[in-house]
PDB file of N, CA and C in Angstrom:
ATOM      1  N   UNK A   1       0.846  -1.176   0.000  1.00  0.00           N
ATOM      2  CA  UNK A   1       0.000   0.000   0.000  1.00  0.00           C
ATOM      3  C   UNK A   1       0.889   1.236   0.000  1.00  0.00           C
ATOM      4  N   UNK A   2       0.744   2.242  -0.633  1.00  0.00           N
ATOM      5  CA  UNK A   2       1.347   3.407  -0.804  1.00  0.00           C
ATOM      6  C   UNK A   2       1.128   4.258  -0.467  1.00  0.00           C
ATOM      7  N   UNK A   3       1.565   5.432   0.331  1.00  0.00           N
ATOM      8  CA  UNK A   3       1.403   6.365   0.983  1.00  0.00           C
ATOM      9  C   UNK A   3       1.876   7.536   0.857  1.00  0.00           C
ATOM     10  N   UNK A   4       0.733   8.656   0.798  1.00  0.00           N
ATOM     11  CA  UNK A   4       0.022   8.700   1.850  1.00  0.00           C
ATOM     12  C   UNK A   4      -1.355   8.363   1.373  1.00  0.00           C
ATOM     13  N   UNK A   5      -2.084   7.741   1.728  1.00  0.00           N
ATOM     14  CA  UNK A   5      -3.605   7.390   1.240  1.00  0.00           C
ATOM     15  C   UNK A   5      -4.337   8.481   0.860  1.00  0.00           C
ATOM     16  N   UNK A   6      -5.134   7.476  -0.493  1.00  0.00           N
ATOM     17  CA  UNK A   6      -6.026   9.008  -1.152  1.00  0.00           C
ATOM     18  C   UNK A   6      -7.450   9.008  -0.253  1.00  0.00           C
ATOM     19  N   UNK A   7      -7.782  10.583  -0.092  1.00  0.00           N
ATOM     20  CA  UNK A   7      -9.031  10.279   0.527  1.00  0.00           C
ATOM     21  C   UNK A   7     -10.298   9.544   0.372  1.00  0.00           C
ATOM     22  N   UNK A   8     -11.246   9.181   1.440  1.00  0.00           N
ATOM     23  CA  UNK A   8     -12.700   8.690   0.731  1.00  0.00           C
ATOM     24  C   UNK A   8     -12.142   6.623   1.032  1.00  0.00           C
ATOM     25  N   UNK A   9     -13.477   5.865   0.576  1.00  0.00           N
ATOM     26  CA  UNK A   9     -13.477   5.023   1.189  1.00  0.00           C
ATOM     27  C   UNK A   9     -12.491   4.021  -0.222  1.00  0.00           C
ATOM     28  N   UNK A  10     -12.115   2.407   0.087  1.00  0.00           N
ATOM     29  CA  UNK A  10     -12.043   2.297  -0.894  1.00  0.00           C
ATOM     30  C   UNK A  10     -12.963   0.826  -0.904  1.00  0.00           C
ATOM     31  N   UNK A  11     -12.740   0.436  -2.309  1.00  0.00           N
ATOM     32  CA  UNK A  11     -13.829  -0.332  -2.412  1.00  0.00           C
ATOM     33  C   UNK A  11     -14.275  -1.815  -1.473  1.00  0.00           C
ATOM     34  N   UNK A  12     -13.428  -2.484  -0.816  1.00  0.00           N
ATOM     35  CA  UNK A  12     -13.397  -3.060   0.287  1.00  0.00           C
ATOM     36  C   UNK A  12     -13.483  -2.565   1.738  1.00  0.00           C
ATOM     37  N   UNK A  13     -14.076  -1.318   2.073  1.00  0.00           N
ATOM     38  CA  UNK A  13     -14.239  -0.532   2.831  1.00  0.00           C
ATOM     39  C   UNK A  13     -15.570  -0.533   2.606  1.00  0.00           C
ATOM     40  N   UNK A  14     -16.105  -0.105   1.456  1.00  0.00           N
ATOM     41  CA  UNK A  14     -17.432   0.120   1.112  1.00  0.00           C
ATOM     42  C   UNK A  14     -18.194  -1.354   0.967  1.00  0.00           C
ATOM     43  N   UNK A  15     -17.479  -2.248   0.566  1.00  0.00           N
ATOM     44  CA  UNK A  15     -18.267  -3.914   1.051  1.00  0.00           C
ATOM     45  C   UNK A  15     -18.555  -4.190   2.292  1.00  0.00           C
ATOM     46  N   UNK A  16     -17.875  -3.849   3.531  1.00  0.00           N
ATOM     47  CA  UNK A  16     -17.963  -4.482   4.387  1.00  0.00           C
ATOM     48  C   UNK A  16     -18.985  -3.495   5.457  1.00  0.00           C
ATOM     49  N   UNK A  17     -18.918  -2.344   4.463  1.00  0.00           N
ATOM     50  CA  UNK A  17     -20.009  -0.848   4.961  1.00  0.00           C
ATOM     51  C   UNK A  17     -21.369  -1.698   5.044  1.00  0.00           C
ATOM     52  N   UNK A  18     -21.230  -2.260   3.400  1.00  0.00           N
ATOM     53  CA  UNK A  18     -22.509  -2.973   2.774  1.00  0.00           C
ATOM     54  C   UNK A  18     -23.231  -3.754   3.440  1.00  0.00           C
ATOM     55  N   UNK A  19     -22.422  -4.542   3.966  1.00  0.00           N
ATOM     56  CA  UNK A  19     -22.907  -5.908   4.207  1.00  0.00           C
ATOM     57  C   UNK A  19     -23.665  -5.091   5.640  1.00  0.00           C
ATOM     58  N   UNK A  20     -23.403  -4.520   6.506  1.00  0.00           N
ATOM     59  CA  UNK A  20     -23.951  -4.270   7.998  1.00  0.00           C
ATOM     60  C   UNK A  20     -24.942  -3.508   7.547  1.00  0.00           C
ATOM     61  N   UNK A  21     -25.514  -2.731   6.379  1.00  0.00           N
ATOM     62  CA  UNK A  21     -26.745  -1.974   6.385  1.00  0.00           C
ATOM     63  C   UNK A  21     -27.821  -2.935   5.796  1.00  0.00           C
ATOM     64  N   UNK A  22     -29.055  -2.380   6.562  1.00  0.00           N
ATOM     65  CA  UNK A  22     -30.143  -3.342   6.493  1.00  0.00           C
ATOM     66  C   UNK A  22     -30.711  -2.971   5.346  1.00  0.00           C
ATOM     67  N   UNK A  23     -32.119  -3.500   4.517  1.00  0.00           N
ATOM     68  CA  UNK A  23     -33.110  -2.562   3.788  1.00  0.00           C
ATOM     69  C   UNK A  23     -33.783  -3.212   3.498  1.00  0.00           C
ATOM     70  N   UNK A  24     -35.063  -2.937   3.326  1.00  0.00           N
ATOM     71  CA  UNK A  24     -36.327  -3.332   2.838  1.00  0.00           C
ATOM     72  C   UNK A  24     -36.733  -3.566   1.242  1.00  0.00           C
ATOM     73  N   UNK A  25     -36.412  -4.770   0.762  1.00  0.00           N
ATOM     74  CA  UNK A  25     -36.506  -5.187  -0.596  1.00  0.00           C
ATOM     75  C   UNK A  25     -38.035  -5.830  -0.894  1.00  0.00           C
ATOM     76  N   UNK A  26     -38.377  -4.771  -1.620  1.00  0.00           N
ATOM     77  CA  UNK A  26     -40.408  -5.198  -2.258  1.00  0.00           C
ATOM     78  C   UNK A  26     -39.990  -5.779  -3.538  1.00  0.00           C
ATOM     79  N   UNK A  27     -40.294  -6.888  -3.972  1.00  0.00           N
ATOM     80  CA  UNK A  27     -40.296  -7.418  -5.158  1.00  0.00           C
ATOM     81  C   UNK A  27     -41.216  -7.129  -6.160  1.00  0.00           C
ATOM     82  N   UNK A  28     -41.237  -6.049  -7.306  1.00  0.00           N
ATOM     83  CA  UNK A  28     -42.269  -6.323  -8.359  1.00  0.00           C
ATOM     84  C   UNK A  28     -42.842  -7.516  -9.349  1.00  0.00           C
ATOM     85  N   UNK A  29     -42.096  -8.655  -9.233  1.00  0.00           N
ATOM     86  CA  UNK A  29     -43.374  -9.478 -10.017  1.00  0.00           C
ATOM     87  C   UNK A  29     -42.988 -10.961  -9.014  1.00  0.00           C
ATOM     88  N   UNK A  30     -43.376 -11.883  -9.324  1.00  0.00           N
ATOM     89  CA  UNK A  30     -43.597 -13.249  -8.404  1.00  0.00           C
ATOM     90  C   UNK A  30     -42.558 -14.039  -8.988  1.00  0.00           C
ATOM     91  N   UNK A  31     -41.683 -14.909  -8.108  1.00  0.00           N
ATOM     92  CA  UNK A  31     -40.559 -15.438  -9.372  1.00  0.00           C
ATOM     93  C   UNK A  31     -40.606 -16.555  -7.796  1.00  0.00           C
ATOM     94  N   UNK A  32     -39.712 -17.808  -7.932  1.00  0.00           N
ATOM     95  CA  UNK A  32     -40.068 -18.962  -7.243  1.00  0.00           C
ATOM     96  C   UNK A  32     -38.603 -18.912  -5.973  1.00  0.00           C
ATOM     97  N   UNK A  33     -38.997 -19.053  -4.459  1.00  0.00           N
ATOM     98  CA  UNK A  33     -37.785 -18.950  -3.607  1.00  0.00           C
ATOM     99  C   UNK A  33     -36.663 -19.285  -4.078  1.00  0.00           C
ATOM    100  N   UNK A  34     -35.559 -18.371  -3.303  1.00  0.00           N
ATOM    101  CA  UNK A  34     -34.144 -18.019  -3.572  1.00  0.00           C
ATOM    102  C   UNK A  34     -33.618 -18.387  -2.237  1.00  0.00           C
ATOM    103  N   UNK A  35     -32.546 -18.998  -2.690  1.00  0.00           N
ATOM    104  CA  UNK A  35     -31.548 -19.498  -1.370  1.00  0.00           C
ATOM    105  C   UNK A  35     -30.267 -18.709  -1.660  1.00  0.00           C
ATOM    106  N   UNK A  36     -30.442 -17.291  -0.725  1.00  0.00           N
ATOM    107  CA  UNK A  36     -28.886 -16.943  -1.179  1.00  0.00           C
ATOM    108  C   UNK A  36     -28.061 -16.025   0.146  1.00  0.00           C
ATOM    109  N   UNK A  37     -26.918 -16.870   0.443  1.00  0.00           N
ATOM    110  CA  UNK A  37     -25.670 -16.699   1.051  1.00  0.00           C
ATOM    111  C   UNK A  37     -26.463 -17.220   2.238  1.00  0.00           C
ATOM    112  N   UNK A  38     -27.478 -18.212   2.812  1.00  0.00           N
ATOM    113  CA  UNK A  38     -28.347 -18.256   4.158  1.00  0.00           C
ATOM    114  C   UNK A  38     -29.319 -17.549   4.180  1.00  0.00           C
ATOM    115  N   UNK A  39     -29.912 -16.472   3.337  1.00  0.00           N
ATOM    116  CA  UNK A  39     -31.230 -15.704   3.537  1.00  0.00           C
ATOM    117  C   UNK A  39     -32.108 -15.986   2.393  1.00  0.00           C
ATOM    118  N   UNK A  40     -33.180 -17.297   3.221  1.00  0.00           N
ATOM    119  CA  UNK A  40     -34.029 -17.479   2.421  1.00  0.00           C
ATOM    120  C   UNK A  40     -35.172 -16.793   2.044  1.00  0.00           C
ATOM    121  N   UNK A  41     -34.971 -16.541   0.984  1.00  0.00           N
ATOM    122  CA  UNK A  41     -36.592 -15.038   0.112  1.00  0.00           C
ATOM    123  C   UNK A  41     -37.765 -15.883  -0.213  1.00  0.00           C
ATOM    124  N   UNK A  42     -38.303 -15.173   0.633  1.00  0.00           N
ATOM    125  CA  UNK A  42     -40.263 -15.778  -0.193  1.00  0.00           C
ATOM    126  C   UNK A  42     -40.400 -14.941  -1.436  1.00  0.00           C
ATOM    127  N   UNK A  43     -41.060 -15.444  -2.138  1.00  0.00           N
ATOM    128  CA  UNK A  43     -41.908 -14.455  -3.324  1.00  0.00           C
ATOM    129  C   UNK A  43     -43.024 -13.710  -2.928  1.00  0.00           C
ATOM    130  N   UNK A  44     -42.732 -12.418  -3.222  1.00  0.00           N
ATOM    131  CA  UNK A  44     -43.886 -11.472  -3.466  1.00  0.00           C
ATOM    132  C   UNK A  44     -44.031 -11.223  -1.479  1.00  0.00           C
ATOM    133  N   UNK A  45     -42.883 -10.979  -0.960  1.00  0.00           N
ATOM    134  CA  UNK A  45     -42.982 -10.499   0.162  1.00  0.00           C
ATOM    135  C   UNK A  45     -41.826  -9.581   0.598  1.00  0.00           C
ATOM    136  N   UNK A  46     -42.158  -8.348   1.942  1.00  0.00           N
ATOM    137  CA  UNK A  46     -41.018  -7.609   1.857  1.00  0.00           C
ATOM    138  C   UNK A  46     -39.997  -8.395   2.800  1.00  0.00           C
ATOM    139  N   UNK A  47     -38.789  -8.376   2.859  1.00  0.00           N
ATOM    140  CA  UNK A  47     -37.403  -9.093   2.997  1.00  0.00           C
ATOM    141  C   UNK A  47     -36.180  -8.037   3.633  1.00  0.00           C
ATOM    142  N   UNK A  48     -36.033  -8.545   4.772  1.00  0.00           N
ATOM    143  CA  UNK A  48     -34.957  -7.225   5.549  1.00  0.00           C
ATOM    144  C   UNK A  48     -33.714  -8.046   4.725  1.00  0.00           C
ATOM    145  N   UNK A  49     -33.028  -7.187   4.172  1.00  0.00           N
ATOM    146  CA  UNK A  49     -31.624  -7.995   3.809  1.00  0.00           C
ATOM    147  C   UNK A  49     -30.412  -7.094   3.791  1.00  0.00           C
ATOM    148  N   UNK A  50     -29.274  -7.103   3.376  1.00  0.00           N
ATOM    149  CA  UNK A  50     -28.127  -6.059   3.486  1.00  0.00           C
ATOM    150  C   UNK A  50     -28.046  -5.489   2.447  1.00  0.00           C
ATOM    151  N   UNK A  51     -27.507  -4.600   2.324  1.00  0.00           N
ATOM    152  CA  UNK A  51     -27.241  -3.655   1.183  1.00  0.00           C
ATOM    153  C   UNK A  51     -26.519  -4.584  -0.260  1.00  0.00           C
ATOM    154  N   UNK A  52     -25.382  -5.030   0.295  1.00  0.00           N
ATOM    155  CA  UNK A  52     -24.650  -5.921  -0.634  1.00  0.00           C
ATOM    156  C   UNK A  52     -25.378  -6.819  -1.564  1.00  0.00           C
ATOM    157  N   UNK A  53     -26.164  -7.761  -0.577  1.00  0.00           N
ATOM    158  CA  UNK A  53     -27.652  -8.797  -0.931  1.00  0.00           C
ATOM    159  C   UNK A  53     -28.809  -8.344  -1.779  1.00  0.00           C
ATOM    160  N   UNK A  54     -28.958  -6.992  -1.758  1.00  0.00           N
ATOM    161  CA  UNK A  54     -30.307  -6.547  -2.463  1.00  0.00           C
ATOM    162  C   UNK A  54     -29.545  -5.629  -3.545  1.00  0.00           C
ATOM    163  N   UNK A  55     -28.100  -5.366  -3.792  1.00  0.00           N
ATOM    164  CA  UNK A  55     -27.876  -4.512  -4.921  1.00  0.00           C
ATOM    165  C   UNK A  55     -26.634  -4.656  -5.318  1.00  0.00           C
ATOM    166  N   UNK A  56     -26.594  -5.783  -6.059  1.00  0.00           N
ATOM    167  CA  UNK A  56     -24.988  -6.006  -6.163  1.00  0.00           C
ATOM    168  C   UNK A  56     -23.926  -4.951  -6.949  1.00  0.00           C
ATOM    169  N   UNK A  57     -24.209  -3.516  -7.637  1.00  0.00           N
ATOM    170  CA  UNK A  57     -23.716  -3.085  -7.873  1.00  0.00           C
ATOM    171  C   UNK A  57     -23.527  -1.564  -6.714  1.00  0.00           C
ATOM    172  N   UNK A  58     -23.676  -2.004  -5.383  1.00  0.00           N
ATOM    173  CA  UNK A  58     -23.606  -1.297  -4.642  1.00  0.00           C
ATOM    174  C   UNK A  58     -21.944  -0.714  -4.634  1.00  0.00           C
ATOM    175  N   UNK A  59     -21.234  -1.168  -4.982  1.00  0.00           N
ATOM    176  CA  UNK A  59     -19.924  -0.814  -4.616  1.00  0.00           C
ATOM    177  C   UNK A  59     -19.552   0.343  -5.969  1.00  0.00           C
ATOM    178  N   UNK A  60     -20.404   0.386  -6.954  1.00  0.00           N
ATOM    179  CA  UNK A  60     -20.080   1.540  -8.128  1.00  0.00           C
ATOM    180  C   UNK A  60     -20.649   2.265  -7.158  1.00  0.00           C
ATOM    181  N   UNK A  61     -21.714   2.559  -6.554  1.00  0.00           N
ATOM    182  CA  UNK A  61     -22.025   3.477  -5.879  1.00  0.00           C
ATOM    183  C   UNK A  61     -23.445   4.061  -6.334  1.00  0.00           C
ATOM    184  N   UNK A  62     -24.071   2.751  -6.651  1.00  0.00           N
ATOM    185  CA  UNK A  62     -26.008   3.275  -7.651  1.00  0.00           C
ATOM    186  C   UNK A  62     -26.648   2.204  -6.348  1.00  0.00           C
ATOM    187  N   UNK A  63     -27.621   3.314  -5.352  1.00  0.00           N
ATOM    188  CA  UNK A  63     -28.450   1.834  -4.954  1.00  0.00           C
ATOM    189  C   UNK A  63     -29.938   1.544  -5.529  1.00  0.00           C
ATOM    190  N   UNK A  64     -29.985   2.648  -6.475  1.00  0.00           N
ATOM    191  CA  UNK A  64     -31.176   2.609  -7.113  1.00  0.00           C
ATOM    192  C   UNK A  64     -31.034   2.040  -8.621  1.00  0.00           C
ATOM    193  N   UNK A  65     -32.024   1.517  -9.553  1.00  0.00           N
ATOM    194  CA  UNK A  65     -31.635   1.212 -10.957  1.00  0.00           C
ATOM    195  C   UNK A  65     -33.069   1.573 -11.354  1.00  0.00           C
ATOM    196  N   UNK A  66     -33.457   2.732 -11.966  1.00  0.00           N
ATOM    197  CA  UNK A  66     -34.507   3.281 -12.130  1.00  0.00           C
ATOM    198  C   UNK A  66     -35.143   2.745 -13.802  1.00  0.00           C
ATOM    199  N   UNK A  67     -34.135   2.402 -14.481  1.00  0.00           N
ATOM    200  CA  UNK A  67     -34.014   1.842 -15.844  1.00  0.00           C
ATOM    201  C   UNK A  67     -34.266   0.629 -16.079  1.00  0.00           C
ATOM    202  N   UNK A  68     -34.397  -0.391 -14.715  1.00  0.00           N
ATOM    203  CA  UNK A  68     -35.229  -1.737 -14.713  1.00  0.00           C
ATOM    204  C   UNK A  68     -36.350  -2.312 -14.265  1.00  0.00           C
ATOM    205  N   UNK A  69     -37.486  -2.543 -14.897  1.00  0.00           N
ATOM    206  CA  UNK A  69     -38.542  -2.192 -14.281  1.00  0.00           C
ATOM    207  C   UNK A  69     -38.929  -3.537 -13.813  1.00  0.00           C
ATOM    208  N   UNK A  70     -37.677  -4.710 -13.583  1.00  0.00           N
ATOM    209  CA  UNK A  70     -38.173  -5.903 -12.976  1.00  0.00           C
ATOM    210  C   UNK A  70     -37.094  -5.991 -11.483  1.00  0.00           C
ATOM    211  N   UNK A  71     -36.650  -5.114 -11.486  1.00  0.00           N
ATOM    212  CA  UNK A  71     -35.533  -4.492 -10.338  1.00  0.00           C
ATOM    213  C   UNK A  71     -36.541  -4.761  -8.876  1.00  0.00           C
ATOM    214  N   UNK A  72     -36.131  -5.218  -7.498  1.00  0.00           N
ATOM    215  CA  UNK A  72     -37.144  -4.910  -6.985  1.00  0.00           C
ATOM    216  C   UNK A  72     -36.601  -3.354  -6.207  1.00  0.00           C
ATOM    217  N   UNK A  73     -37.842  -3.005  -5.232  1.00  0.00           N
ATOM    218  CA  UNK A  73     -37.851  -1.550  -4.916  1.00  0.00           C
ATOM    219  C   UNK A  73     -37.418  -1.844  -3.809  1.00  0.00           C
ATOM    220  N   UNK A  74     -36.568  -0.748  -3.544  1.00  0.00           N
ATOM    221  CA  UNK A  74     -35.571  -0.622  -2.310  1.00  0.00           C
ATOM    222  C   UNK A  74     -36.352   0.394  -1.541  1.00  0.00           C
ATOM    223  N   UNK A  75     -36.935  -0.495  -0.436  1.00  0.00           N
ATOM    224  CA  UNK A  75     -38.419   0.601   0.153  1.00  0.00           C
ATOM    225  C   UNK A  75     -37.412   1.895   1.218  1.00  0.00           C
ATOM    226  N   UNK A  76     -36.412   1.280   1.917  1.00  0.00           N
ATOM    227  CA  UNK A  76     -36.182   2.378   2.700  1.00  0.00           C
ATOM    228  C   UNK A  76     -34.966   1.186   3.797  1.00  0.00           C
ATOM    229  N   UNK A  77     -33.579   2.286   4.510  1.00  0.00           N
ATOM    230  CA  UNK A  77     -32.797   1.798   5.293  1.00  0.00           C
ATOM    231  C   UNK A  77     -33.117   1.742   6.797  1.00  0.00           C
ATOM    232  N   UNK A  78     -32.693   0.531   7.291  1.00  0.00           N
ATOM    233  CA  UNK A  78     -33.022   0.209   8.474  1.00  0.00           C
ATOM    234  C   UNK A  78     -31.578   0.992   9.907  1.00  0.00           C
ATOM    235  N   UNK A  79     -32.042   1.593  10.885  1.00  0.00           N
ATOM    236  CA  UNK A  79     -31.130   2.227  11.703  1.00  0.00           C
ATOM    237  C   UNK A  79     -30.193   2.776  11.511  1.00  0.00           C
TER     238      UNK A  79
END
């Protein structure tokens, strides 16, 4: 690592940010249970899960994708 460090987080900083924030994932259409990393998803129900889990391009830094309309909706962050 080289020094002196540039400011701001870096991207393994911002994963592990990820993973500890909660959020409320609403699914728009019905698709059949998901087994993923231990958090099993019902269909067509809302789902507390981590940031990382509900938006895998969280680390570019988009937690929204307004351009997919089978995306589910990221209702709101927990604490």
């Amino acid at each position: 690592m080289a020094l002196p460090l540039e400011p701001g987080l870096s991207p393994n900083e911002v994963g592990f940010l990820c993973e500890m924030e909660l959020v409320t994932v609403i699914p728009r259409q019905r698709l059949d249970a998901l087994e993923l990393l231990g958090v099993s998803t019902r269909t067509a129900a809302k789902q507390n899960v981590s940031i990382r889990l509900s938006q895998p391009n969280c680390l570019s830094g988009s937690l929204s994708s307004s351009s997919d309309r089978n995306a589910p909706t990221l209702a709101h962050r927990h604490g």
